[in-house]
C-alpha atoms as a PDB file:
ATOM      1  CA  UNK A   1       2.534  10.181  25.750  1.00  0.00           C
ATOM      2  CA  UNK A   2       1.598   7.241  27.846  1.00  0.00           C
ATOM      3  CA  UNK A   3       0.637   7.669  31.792  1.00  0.00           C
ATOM      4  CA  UNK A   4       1.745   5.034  34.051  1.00  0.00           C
ATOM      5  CA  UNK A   5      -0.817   2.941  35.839  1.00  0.00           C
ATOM      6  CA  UNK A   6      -1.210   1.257  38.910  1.00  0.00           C
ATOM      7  CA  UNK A   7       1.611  -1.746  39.114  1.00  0.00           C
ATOM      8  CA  UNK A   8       3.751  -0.151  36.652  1.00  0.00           C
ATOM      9  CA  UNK A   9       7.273   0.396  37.736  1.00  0.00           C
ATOM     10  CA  UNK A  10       7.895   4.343  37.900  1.00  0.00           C
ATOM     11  CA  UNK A  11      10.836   5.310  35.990  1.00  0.00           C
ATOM     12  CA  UNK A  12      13.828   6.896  38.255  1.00  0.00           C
ATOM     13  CA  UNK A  13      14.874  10.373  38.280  1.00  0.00           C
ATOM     14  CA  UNK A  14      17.458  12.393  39.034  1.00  0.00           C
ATOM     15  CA  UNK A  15      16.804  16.129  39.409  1.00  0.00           C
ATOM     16  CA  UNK A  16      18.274  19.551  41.236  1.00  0.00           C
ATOM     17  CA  UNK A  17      15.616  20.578  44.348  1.00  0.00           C
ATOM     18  CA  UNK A  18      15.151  24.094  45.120  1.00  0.00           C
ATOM     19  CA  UNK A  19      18.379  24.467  47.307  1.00  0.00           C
ATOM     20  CA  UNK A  20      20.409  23.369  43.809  1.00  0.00           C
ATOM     21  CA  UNK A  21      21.197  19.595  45.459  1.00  0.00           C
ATOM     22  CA  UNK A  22      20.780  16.825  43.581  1.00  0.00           C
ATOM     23  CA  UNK A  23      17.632  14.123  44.582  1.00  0.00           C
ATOM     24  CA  UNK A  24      17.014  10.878  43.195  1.00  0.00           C
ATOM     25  CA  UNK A  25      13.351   8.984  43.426  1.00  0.00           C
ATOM     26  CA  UNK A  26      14.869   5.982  45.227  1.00  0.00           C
ATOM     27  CA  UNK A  27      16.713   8.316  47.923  1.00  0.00           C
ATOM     28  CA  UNK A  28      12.990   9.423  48.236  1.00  0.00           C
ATOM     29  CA  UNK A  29      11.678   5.895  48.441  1.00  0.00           C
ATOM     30  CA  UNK A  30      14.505   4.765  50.740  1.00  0.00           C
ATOM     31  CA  UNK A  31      13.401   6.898  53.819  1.00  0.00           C
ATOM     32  CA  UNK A  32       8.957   5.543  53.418  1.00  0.00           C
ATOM     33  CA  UNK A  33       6.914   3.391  54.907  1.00  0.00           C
ATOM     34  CA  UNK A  34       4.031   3.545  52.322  1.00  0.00           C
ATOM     35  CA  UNK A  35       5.857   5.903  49.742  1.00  0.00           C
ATOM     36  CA  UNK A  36       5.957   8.515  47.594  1.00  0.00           C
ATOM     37  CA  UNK A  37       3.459  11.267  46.099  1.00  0.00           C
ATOM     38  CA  UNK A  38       5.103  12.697  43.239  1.00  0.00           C
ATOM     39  CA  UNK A  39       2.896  15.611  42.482  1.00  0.00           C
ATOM     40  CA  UNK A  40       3.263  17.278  38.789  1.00  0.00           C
ATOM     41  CA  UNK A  41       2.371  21.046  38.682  1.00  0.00           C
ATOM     42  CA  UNK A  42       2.526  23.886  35.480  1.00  0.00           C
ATOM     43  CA  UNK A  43       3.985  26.845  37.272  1.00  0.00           C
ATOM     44  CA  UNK A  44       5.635  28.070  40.536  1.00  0.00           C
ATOM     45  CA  UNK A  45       3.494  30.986  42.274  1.00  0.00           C
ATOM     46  CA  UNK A  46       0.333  30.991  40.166  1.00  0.00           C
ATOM     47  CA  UNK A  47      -2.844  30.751  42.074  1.00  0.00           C
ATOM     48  CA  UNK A  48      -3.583  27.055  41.173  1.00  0.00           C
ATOM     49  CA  UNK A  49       0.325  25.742  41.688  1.00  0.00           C
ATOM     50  CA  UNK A  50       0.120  27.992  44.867  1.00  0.00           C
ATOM     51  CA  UNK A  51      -3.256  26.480  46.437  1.00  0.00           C
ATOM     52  CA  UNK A  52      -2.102  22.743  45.579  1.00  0.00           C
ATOM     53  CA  UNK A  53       1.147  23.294  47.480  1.00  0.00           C
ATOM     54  CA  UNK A  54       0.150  24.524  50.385  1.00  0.00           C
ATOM     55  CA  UNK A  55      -2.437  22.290  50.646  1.00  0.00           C
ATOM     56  CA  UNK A  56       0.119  20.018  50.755  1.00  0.00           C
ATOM     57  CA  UNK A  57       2.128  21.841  53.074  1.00  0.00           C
ATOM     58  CA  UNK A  58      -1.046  21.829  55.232  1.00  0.00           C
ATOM     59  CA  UNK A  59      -0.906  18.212  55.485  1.00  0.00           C
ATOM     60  CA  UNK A  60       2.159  17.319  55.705  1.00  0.00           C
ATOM     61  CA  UNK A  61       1.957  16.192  59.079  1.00  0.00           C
ATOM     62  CA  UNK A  62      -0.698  13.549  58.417  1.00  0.00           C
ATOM     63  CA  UNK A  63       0.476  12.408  55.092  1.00  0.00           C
ATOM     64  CA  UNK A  64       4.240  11.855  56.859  1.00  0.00           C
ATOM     65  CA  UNK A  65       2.653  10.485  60.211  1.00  0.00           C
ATOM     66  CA  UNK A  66       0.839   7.796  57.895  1.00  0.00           C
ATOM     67  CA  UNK A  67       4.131   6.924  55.905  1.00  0.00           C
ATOM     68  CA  UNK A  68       4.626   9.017  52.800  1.00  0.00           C
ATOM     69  CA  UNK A  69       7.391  11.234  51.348  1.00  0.00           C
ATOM     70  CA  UNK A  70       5.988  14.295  48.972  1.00  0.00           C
ATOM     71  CA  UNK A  71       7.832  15.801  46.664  1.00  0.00           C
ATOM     72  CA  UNK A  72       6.994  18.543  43.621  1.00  0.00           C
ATOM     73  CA  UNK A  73       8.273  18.815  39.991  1.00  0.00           C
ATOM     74  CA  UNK A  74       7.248  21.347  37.296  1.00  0.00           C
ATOM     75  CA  UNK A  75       9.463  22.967  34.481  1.00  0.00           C
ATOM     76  CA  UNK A  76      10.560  25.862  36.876  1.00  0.00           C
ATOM     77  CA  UNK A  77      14.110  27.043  36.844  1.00  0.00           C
ATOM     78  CA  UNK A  78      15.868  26.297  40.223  1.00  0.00           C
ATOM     79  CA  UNK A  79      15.643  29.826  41.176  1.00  0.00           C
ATOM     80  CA  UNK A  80      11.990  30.306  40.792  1.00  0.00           C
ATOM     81  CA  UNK A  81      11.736  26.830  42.947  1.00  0.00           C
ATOM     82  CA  UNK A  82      13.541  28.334  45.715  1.00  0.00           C
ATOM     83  CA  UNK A  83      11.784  31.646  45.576  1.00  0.00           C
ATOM     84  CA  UNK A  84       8.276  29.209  45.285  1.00  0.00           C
ATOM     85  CA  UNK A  85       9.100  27.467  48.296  1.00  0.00           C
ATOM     86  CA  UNK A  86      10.790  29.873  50.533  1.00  0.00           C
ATOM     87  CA  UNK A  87       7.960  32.257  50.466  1.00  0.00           C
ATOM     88  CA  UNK A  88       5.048  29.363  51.048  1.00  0.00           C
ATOM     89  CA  UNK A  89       7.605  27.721  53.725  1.00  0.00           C
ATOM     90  CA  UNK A  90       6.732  24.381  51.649  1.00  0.00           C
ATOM     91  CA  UNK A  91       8.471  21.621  53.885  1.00  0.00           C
ATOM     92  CA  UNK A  92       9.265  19.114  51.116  1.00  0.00           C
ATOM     93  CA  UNK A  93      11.458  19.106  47.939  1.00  0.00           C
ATOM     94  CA  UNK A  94      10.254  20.880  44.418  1.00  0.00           C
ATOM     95  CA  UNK A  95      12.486  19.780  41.674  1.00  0.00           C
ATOM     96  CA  UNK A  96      13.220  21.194  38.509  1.00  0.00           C
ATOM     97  CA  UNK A  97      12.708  19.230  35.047  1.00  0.00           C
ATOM     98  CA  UNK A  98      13.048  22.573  33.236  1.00  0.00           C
ATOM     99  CA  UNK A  99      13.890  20.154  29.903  1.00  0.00           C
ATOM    100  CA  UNK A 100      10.663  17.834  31.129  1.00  0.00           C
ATOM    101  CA  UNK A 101      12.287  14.590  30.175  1.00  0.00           C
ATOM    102  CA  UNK A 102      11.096  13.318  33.458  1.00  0.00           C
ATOM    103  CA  UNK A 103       7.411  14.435  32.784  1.00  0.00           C
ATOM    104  CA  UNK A 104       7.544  12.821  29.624  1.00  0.00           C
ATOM    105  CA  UNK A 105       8.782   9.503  30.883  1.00  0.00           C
ATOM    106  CA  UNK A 106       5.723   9.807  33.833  1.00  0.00           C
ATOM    107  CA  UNK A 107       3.022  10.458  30.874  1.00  0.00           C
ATOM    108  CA  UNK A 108       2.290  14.362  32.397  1.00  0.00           C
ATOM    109  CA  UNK A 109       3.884  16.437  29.447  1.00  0.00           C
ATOM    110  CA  UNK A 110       1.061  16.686  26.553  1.00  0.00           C
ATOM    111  CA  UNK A 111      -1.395  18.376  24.698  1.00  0.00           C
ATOM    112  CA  UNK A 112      -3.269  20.743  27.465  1.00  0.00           C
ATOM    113  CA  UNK A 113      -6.600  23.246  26.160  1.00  0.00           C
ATOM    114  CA  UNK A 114      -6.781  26.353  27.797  1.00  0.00           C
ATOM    115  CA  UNK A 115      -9.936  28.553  26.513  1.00  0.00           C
ATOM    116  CA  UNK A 116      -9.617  27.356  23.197  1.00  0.00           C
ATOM    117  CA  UNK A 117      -5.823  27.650  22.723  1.00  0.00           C
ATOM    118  CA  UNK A 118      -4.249  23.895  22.556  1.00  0.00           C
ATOM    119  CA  UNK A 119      -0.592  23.727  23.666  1.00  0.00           C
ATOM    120  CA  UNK A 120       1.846  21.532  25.062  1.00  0.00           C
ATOM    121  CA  UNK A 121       2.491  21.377  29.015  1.00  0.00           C
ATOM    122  CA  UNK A 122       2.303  19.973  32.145  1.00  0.00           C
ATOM    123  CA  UNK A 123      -0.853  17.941  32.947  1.00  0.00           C
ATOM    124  CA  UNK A 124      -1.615  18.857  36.688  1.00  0.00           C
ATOM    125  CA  UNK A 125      -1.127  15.047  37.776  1.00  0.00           C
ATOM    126  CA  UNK A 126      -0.358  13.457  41.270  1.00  0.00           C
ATOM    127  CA  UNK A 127       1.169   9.795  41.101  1.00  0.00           C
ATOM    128  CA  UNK A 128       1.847   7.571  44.116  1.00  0.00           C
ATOM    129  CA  UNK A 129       4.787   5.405  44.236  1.00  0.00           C
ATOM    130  CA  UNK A 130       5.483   2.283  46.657  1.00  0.00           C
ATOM    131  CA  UNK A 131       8.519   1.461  48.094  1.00  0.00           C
ATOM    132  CA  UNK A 132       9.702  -0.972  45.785  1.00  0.00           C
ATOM    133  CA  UNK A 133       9.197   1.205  43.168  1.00  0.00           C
ATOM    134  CA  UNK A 134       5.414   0.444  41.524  1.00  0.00           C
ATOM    135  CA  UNK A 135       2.638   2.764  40.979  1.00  0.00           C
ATOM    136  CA  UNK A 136      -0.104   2.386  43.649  1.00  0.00           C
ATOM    137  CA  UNK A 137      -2.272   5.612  42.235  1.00  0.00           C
ATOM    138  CA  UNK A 138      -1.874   7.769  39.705  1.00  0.00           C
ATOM    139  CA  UNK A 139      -4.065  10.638  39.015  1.00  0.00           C
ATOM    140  CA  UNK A 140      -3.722  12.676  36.164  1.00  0.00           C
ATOM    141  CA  UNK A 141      -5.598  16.005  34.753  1.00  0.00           C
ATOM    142  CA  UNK A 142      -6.397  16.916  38.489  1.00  0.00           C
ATOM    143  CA  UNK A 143      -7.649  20.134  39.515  1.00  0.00           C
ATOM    144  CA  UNK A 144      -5.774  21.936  42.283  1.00  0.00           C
ATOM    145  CA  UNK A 145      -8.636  23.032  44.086  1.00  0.00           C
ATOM    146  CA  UNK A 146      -9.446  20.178  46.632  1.00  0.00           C
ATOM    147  CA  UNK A 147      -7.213  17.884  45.130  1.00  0.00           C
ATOM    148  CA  UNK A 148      -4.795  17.129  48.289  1.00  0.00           C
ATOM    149  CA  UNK A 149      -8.201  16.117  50.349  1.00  0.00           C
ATOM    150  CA  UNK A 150      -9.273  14.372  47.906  1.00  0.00           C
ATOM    151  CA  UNK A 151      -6.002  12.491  47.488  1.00  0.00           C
ATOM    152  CA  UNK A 152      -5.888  12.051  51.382  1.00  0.00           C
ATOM    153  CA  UNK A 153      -9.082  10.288  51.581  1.00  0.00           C
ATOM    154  CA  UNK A 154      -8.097   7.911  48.344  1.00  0.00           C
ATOM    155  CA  UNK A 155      -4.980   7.041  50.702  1.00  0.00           C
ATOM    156  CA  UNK A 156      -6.695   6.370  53.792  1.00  0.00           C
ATOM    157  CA  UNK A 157      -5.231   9.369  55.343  1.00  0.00           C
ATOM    158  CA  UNK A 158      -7.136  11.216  58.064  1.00  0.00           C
END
């Protein structure tokens, strides 16, 4: 697995959002000032995915205000997506890479330890994207908690 780094060029995607309609990184990119925060999480409705998004959600007006698009993936189904974001009234996309071939090409599906027990899953990872297409951050192995304030003040966002 390789993580992308700052001035790589992210690789596209292509994947169904949680109303089942098809969205594309550079349609995301297209409609930025600044650009992008792709934000990587394990699992729709647990307490950690839960916090992170609407943490998000919570600052949505800032983070758009200062120029940036958000979006979610994790391996969720489309269904559990829309259930996810209906009931957290999360204001920005949350696609579905239920065969995580887009995680893998963005470095955040890997080896992951959870008390004691190694497994393979989705490394709770947040990378920025620019409008022509390179990597301005990229965090990976974040933890939920505080993350999006965090990520705001590595931005510049108040």
């Amino acid at each position: 697995m390789t993580q992308l780094a700052v001035g790589d060029h992210a690789p596209e995607f292509s994947l169904l959002d949680q109303d089942g309609r098809s969205v594309a990184l550079n349609d995301l990119l297209a409609g930025t000032d600044k650009g992008v925060i792709v934000y990587f999480y394990p699992k729709a409705s647990t307490p950690g995915c839960t916090k992170e998004a609407c943490d998000f959600r919570d600052s949505m007006e800032g983070l758009k205000a200062a120029g940036y698009a958000v979006v979610g993936i994790s391996p969720d189904p489309v269904s559990a997506q829309a259930k996810f974001a209906s009931r957290h009234d999360l204001p920005f996309p949350l696609l579905s890479d239920a065969d995580h071939v887009v995680m893998e090409a963005w470095g955040v599906w890997g080896e992951k330890k959870n008390y004691g027990k190694v497994y393979t899953g989705v490394i709770r990872s947040t990378v920025v994207v620019a409008p022509d297409g390179t990597v301005t951050l990229a965090q990976y192995n974040v933890r939920a908690t505080g993350h999006v304030k965090r990520l705001r003040a590595a931005l510049g966002v108040d």
